[in-house]
Protein backbone atom coordinates (compact mmCIF):
# COMPACT_ATOMS: atom_id res chain seq x y z
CA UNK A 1 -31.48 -3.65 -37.67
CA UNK A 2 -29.99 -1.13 -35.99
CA UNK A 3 -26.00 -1.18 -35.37
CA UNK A 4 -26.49 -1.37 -31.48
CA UNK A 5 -28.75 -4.27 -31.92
CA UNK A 6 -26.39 -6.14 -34.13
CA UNK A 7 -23.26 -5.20 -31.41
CA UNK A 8 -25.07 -6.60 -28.96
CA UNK A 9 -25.85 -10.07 -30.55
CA UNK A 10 -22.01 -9.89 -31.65
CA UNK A 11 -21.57 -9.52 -28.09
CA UNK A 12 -23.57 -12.14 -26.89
CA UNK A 13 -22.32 -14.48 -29.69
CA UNK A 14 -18.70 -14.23 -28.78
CA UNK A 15 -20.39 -14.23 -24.48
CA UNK A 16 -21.42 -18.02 -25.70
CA UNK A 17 -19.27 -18.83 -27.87
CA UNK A 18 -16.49 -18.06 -24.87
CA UNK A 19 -18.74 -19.76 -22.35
CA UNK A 20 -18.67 -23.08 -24.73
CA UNK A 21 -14.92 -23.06 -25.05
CA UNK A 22 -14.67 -23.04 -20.84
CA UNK A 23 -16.96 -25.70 -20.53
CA UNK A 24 -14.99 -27.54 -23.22
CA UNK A 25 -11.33 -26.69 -21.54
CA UNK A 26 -13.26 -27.73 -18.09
CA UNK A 27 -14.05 -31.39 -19.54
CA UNK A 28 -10.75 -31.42 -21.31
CA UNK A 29 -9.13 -31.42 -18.12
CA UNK A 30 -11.32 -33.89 -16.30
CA UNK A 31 -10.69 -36.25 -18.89
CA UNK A 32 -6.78 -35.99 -18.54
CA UNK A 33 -7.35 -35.66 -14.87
CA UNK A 34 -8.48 -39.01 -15.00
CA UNK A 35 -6.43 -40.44 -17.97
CA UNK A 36 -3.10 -39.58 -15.55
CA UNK A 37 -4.82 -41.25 -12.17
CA UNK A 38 -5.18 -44.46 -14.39
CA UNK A 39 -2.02 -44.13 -15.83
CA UNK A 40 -0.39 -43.98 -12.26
CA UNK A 41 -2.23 -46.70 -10.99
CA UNK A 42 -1.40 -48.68 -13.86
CA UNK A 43 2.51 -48.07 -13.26
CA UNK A 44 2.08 -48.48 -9.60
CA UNK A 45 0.26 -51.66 -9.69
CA UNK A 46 2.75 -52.89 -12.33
CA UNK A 47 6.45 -51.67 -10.38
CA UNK A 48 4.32 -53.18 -7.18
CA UNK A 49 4.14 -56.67 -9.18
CA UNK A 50 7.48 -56.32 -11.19
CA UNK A 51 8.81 -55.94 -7.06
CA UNK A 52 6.68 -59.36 -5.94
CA UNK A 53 8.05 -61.19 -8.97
CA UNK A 54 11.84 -60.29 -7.93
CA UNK A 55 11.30 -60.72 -4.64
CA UNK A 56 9.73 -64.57 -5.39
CA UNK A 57 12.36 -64.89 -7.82
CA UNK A 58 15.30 -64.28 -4.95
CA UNK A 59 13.15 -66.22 -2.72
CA UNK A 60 13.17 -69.93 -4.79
CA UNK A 61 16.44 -69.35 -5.85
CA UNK A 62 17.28 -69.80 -2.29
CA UNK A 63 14.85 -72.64 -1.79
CA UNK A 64 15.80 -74.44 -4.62
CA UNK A 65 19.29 -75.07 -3.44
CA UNK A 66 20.27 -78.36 -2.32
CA UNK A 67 22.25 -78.64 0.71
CA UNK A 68 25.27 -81.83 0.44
């Protein structure tokens, strides 16, 4: 083989091998894209119910009093 064969299959090795590693970082970041949106919506839903359960909790506290 010539040398300006084998540079240009170097070349097109390290072209793929670059092209792989996007498409990896691209999925990567998807996948945390994703992983944070469910972690938010976890922690929303949660302070939203932690809110309803204090808000019940003042409620029949006030209900449960008996008036003499």
């Amino acid at each position: 083989m010539k040398d300006t064969e084998i540079e240009r299959k170097d070349s097109e090795s390290i072209l793929i091998a670059l092209e792989q590693i996007s498409q990896t970082i691209a999925v990567m970041t998807n996948v945390v894209e994703k992983l944070r949106e469910q972690y938010i919506e976890k922690e929303n839903s949660n302070n939203a119910k932690t809110s309803m359960e204090n808000s019940n909790y003042f409620l029949e506290e006030e209900t449960n009093q008996t008036v003499h």
